[in-house]
N, C-alpha and C. Protein backbone atom coordinates (compact mmCIF):
# COMPACT_ATOMS: atom_id res chain seq x y z
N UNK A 1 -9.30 -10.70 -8.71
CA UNK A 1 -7.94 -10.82 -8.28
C UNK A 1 -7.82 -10.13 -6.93
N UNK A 2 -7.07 -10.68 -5.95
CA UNK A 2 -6.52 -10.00 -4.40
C UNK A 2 -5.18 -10.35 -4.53
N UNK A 3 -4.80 -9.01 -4.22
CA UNK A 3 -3.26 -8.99 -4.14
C UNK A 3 -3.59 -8.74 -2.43
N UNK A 4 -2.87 -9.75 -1.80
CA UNK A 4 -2.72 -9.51 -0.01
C UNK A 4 -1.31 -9.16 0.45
N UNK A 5 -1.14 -8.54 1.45
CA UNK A 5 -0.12 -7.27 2.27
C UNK A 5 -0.14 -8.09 3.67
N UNK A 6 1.14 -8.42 4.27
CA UNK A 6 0.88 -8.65 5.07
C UNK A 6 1.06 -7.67 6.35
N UNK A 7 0.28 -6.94 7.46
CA UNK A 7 0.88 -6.05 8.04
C UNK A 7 0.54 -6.23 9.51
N UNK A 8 1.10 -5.48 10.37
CA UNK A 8 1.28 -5.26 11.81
C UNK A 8 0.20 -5.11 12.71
N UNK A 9 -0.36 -3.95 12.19
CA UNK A 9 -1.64 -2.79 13.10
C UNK A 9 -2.96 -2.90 11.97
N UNK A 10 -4.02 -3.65 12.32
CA UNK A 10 -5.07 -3.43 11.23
C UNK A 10 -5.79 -1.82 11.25
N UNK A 11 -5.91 -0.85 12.75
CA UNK A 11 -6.57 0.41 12.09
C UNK A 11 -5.28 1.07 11.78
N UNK A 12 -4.19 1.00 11.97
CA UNK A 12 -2.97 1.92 11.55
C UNK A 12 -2.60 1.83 9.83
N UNK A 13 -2.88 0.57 9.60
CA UNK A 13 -2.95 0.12 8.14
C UNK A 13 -4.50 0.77 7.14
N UNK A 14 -5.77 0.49 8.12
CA UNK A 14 -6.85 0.62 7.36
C UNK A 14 -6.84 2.37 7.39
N UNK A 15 -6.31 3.43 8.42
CA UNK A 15 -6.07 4.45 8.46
C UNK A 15 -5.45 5.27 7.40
N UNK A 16 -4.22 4.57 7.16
CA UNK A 16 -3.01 4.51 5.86
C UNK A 16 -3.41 4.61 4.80
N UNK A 17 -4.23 3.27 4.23
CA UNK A 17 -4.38 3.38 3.10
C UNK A 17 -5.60 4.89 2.54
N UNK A 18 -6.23 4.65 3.63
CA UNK A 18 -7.54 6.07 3.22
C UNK A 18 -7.01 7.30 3.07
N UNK A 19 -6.18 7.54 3.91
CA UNK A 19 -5.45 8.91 3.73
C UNK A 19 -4.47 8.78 2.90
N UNK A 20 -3.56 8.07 2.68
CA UNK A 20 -2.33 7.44 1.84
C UNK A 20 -2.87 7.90 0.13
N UNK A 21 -3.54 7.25 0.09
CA UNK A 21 -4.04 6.85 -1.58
C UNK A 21 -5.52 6.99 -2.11
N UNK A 22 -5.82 7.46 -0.82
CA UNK A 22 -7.60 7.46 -0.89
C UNK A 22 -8.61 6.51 -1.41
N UNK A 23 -7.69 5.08 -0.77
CA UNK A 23 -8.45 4.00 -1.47
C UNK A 23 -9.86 3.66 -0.83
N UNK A 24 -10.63 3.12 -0.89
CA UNK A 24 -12.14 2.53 -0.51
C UNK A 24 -11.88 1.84 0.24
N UNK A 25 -12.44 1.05 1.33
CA UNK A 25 -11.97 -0.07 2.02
C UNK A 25 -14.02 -0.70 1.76
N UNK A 26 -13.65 -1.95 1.40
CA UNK A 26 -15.31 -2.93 0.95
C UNK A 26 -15.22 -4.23 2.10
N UNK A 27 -16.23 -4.19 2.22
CA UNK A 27 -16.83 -5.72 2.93
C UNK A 27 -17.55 -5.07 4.25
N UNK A 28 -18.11 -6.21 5.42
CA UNK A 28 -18.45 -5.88 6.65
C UNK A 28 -17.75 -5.74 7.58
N UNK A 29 -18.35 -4.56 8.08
CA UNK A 29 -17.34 -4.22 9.35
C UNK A 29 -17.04 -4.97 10.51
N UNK A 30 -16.29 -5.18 11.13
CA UNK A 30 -16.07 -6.07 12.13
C UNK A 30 -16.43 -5.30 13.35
N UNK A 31 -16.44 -5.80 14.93
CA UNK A 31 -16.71 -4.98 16.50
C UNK A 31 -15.97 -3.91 15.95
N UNK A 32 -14.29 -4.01 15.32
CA UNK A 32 -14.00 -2.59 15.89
C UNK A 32 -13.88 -1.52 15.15
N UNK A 33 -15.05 -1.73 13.76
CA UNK A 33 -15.59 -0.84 12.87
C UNK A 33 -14.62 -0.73 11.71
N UNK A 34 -13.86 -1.67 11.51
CA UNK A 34 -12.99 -2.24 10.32
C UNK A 34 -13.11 -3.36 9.68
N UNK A 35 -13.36 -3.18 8.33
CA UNK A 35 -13.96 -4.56 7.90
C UNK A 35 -13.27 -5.23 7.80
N UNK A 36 -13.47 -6.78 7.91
CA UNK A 36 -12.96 -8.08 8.10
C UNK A 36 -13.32 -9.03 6.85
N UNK A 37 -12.68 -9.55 5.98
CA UNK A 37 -11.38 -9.29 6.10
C UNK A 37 -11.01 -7.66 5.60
N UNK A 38 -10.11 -6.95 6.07
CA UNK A 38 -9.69 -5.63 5.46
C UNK A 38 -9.29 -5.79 4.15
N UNK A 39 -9.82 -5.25 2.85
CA UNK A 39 -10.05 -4.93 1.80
C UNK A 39 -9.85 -3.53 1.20
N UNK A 40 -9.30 -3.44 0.41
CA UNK A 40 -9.89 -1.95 -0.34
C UNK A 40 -9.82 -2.33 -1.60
N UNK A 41 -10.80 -1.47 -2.90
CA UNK A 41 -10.96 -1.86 -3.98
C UNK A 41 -10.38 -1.09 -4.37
N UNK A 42 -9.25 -1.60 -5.46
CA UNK A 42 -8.64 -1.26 -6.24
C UNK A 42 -8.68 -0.57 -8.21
N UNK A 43 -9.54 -1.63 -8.12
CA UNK A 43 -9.91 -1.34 -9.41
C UNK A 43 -11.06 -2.69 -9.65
N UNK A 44 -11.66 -2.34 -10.87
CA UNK A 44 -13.11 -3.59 -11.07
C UNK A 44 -12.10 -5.10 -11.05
N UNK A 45 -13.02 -5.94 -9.75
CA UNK A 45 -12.50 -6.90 -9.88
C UNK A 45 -11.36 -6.90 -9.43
N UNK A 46 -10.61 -6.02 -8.47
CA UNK A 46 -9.30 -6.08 -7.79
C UNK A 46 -9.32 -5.62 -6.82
N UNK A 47 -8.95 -6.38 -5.75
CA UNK A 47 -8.74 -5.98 -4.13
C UNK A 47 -7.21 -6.09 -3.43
N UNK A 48 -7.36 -5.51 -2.98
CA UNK A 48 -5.92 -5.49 -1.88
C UNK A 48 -6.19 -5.57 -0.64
N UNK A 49 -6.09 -7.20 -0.21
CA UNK A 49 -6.76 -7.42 1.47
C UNK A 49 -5.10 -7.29 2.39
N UNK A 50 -5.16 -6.78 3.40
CA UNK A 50 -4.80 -6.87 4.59
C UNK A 50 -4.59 -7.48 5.85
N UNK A 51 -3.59 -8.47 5.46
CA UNK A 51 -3.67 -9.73 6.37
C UNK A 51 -2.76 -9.42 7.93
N UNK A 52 -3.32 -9.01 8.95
CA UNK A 52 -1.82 -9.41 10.04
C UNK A 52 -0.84 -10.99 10.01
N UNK A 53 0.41 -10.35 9.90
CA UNK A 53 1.65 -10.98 9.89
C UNK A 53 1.29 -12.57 10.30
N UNK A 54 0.09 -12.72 11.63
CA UNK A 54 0.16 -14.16 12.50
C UNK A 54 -0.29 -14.81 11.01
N UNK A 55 -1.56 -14.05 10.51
CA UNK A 55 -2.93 -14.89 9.84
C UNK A 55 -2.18 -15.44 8.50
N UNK A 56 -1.15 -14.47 7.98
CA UNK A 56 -0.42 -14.15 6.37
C UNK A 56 0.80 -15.42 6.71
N UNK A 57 1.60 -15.65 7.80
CA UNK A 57 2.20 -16.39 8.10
C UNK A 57 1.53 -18.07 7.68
N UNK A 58 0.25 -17.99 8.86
CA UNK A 58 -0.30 -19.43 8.62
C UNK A 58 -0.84 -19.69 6.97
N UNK A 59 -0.99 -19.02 6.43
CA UNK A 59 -1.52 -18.71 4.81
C UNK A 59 -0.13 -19.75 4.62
N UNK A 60 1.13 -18.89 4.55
CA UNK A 60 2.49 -19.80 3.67
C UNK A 60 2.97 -20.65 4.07
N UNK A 61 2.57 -21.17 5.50
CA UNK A 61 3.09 -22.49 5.77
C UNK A 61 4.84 -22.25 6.07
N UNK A 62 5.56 -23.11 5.46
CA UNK A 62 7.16 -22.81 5.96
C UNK A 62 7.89 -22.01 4.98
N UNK A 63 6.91 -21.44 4.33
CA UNK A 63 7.53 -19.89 3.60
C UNK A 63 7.60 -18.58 4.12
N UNK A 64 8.77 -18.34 4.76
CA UNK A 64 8.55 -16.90 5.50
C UNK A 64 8.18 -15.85 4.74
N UNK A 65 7.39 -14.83 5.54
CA UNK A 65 7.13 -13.31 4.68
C UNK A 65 8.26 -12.97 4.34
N UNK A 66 8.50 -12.04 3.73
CA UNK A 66 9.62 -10.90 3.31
C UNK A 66 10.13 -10.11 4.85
N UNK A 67 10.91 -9.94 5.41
CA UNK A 67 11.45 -9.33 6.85
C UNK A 67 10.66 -7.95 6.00
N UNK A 68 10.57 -6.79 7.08
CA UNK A 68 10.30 -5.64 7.19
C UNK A 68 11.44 -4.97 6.68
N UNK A 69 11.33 -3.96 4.92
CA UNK A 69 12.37 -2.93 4.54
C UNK A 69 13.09 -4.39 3.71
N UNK A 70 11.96 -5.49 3.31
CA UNK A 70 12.63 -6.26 1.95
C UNK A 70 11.35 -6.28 1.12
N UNK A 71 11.24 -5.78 -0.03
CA UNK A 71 10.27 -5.52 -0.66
C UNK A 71 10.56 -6.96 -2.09
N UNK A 72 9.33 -7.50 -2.24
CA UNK A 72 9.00 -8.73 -3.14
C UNK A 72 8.51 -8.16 -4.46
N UNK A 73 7.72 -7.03 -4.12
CA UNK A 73 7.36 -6.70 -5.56
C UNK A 73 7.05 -5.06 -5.68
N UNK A 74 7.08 -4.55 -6.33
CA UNK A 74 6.30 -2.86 -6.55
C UNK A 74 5.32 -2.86 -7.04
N UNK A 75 4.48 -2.18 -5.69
CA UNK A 75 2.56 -1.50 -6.58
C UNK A 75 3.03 -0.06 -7.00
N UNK A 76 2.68 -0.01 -7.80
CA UNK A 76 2.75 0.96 -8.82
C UNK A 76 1.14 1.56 -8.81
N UNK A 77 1.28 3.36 -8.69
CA UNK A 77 0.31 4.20 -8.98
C UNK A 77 0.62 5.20 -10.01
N UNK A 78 -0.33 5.01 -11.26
CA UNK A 78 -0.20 6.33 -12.55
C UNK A 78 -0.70 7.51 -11.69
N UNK A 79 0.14 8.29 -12.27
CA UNK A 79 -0.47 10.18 -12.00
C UNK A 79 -0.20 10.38 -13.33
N UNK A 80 -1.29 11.59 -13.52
CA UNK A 80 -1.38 12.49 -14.47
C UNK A 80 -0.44 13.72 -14.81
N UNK A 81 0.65 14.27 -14.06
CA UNK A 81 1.37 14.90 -13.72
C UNK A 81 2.62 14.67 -13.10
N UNK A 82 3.47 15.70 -13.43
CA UNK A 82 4.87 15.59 -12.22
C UNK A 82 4.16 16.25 -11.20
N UNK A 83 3.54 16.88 -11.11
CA UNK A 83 2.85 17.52 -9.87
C UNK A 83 2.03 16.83 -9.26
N UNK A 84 1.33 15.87 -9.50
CA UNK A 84 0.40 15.41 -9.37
C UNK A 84 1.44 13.92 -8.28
N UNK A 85 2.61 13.69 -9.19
CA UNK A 85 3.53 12.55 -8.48
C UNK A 85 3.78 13.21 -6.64
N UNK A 86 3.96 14.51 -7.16
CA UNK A 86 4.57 14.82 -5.92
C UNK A 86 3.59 15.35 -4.46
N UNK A 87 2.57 15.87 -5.26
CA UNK A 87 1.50 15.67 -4.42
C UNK A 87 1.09 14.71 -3.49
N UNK A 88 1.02 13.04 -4.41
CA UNK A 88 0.60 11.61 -3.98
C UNK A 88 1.42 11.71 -2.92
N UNK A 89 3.19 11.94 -3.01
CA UNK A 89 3.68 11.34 -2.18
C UNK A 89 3.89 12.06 -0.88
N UNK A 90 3.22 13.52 -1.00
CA UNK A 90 3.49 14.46 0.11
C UNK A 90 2.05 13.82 0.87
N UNK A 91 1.01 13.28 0.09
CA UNK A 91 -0.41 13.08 0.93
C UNK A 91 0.15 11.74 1.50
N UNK A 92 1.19 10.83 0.99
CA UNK A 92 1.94 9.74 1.60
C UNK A 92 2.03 9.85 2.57
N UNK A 93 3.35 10.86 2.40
CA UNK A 93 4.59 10.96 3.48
C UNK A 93 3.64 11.27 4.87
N UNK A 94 2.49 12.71 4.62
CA UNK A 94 1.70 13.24 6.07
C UNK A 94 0.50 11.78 6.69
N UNK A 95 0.18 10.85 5.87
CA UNK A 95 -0.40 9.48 6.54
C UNK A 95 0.79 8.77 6.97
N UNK A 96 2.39 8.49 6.75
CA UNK A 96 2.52 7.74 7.62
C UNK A 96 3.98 7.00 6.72
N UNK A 97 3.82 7.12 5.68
CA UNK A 97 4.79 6.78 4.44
C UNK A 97 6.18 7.37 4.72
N UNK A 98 7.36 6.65 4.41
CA UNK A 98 8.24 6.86 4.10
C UNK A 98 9.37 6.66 3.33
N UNK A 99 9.77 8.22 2.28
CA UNK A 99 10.16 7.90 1.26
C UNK A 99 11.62 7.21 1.06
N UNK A 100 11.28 6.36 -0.31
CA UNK A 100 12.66 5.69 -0.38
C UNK A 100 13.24 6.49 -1.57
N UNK A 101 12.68 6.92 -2.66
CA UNK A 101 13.55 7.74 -4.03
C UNK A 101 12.13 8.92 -3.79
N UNK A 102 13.61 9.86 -3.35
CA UNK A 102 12.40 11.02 -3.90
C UNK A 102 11.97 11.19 -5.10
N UNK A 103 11.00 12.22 -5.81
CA UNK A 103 10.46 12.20 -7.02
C UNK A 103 11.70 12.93 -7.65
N UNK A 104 12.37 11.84 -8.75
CA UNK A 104 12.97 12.36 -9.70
C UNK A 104 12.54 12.22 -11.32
N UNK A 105 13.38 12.94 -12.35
CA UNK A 105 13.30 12.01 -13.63
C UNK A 105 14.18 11.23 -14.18
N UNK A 106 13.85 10.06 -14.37
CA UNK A 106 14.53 9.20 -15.06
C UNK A 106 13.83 9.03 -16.50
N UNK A 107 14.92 8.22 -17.79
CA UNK A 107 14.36 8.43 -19.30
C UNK A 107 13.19 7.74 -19.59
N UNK A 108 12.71 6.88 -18.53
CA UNK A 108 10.95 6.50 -18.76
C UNK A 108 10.35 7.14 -17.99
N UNK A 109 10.25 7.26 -17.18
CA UNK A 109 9.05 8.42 -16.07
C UNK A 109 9.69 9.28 -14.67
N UNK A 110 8.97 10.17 -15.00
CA UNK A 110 9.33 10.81 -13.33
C UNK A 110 8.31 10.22 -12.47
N UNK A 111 9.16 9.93 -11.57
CA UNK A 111 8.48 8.87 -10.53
C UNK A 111 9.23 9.08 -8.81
N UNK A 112 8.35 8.17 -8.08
CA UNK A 112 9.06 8.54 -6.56
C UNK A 112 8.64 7.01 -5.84
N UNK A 113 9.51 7.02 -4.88
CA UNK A 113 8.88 5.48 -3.97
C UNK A 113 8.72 5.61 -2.64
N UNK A 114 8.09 5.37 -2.37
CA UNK A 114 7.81 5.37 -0.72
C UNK A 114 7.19 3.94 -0.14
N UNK A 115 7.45 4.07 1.10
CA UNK A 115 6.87 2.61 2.10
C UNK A 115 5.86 3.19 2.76
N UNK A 116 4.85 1.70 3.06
CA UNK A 116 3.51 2.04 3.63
C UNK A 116 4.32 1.66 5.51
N UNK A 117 3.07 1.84 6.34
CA UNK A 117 3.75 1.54 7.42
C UNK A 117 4.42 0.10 7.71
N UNK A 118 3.73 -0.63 6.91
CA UNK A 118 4.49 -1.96 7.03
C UNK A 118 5.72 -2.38 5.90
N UNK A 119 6.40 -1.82 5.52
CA UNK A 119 7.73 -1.70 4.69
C UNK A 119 7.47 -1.87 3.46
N UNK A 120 5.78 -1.89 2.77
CA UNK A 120 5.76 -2.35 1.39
C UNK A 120 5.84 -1.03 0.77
N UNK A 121 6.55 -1.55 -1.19
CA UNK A 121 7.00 -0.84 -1.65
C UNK A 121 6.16 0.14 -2.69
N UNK A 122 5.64 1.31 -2.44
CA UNK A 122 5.12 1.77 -3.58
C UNK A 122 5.80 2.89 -4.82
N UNK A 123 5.32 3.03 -6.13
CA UNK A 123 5.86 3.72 -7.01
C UNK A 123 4.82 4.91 -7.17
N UNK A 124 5.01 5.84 -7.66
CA UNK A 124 3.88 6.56 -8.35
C UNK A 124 4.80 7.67 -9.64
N UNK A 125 4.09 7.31 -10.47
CA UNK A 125 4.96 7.47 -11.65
C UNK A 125 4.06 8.16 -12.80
N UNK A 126 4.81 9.08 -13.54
CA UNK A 126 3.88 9.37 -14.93
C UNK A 126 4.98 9.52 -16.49
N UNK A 127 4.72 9.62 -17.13
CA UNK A 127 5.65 9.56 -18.30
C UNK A 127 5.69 11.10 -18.91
């Protein structure tokens, strides 16, 4: 499975996610030492590629992306902790993130949301 992002800046994005979430980024590197297509592994058998806006555009044909600060769906990250929530989103916020619900509790999980640099929506949540 690839879940694809469409975004702006490929090292500002491939930057993001490493410090952001400390994800992996897989495949071959391209000239400017970012792999192509930009990837990071998510879990066995799950990637999250990184498309710029032109390439993600020609992908949908006369389906526009989502405008920037309209979110289509929530990635969701488990923590082990309320501490652990608030941690994620402070290692967020110093890569580049900005929060939309700070970490509160609500009667299913304490959780928090923040945006990557390109307006997508993340959760990080524990019960």
């Amino acid at each position: 499975m690839i879940i694809s992002l469409p975004i702006e800046d490929r090292p500002r994005s491939y930057a993001f996610y490493q410090q952001a979430l400390g994800l992996k980024p897989v495949g071959e590197l391209a000239d400017d030492g970012i792999p192509e297509p930009l990837q990071f592994a998510l879990a066995d058998d799950v990637t999250m590629m990184l498309i710029p806006t032109e390439g993600f555009s020609w992908v949908l044909g006369d389906q526009p992306a989502a405008p920037y600060g309209q979110s289509e769906c929530i990635l969701s990250i488990h923590a082990e902790s309320e501490a652990a929530v608030d941690a994620q989103v402070a290692k967020a916020v110093t890569a580049g993130a900005k929060v939309v619900t700070e970490p509160v509790r609500k009667p299913w999980a304490y959780l928090a949301t923040f945006t990557d640099p390109d307006g997508h929506l993340w959760m990080v949540e524990t019960t």
